[in-house]
Protein backbone atom coordinates (compact mmCIF):
# COMPACT_ATOMS: atom_id res chain seq x y z
CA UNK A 1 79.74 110.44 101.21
CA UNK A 2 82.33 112.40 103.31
CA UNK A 3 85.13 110.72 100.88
CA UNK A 4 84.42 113.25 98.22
CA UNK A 5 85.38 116.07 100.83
CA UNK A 6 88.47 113.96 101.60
CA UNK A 7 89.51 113.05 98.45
CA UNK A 8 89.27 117.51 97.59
CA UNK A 9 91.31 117.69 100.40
CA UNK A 10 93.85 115.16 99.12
CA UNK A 11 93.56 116.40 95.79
CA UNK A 12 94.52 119.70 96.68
CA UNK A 13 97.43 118.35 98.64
CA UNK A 14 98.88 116.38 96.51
CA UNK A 15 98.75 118.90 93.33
CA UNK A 16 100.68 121.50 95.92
CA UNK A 17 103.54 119.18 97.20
CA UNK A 18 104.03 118.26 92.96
CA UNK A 19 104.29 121.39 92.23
CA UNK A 20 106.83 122.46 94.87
CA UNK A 21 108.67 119.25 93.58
CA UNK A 22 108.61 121.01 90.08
CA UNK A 23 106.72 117.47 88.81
CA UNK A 24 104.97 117.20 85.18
CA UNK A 25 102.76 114.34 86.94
CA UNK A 26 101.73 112.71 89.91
CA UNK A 27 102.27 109.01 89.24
CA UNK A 28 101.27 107.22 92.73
CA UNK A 29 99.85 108.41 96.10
CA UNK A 30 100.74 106.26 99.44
CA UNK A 31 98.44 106.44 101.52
CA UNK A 32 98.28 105.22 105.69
CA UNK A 33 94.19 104.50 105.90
CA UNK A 34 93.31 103.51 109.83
CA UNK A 35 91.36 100.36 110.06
CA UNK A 36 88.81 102.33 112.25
CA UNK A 37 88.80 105.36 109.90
CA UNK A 38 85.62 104.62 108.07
CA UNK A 39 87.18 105.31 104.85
CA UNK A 40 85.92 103.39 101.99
CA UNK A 41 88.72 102.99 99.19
CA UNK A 42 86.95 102.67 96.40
CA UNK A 43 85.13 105.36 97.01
CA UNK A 44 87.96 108.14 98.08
CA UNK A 45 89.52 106.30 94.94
CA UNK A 46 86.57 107.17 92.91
CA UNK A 47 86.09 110.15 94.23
CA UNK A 48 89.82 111.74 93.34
CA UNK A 49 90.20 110.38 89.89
CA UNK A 50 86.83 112.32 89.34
CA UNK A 51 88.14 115.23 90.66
CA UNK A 52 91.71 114.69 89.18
CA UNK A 53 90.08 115.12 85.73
CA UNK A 54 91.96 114.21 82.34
CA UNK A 55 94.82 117.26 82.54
CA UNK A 56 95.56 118.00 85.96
CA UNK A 57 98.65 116.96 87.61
CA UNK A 58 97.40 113.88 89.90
CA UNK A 59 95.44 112.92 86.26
CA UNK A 60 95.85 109.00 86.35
CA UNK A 61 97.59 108.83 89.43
CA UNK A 62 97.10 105.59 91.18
CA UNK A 63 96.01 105.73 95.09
CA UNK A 64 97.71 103.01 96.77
CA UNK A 65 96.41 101.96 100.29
CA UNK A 66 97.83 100.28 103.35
CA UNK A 67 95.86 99.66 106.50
CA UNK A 68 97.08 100.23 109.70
CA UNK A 69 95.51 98.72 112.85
CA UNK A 70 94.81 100.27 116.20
CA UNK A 71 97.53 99.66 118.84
CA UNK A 72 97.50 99.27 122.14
CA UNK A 73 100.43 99.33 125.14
CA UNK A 74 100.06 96.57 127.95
CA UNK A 75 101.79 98.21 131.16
CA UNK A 76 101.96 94.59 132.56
CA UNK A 77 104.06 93.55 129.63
CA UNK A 78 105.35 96.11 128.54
CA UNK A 79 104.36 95.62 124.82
CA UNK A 80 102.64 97.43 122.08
CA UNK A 81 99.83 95.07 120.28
CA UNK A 82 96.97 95.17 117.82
CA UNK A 83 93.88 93.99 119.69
CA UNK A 84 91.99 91.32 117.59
CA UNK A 85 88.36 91.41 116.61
CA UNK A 86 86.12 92.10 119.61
CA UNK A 87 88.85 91.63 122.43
CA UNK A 88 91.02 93.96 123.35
CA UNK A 89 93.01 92.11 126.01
CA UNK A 90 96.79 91.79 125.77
CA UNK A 91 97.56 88.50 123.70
CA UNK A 92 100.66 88.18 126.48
CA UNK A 93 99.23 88.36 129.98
CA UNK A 94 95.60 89.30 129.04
CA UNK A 95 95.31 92.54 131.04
CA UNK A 96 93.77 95.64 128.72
CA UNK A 97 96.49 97.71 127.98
CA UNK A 98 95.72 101.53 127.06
CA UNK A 99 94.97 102.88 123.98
CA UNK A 100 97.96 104.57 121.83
CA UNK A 101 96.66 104.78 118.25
CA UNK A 102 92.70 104.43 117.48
CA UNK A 103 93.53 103.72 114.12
CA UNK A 104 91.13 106.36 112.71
CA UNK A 105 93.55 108.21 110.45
CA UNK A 106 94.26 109.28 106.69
CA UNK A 107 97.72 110.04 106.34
CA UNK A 108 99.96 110.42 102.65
CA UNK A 109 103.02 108.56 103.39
CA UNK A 110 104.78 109.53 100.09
CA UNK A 111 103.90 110.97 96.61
CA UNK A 112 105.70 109.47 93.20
CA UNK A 113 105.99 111.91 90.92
CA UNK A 114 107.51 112.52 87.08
CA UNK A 115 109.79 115.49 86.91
């Protein structure tokens, strides 16, 4: 249930950024969801068109989603990978690399807007 706190928080967000854009509407939000975030989608996406209402700005705005993966960095190699299901081994040399990005974020990656 914490994707109605998230999708306030995003709400609020996004109405502030259109409105220092001078925008009549809030068309699209792109958003950067973290495989390991434990977002649901169609909930935060329920969530804000609730919240967005029939009048405000982000009224009808479509949430658009693209997953990012965790990443890892192999010092052996020398390389940057996503780990695949349940091993987390470099697909190059298989040595574990370290951890760089958990994948556990929410992050709006651009807002379309009519002005």
């Amino acid at each position: 249930m914490h994707e109605l706190a998230v999708a306030a928080q995003l709400l609020q967000l996004v109405e502030a950024e259109a409105r220092k854009a001078g925008a009549r509407r809030v068309l699209a939000v792109h958003l950067a969801l973290g495989e390991n975030s434990h977002i649901n989608e169609g909930a935060l996406r329920f969530h804000f068109e609730r919240l967005a209402g029939w009048e405000g700005l982000a009224s009808g705005a479509e949430l658009r989603f693209r997953r990012e993966p965790m990443r890892f960095r192999c010092h052996e190699c020398d390389a940057d990978y996503a780990p695949s299901v349940g091993d987390w081994r470099c697909p190059g040399c298989g040595r574990l690399g370290k951890l760089v990005d958990a994948g556990d974020e929410l992050r709006v990656e651009d807002i379309e807007v009519e002005v």
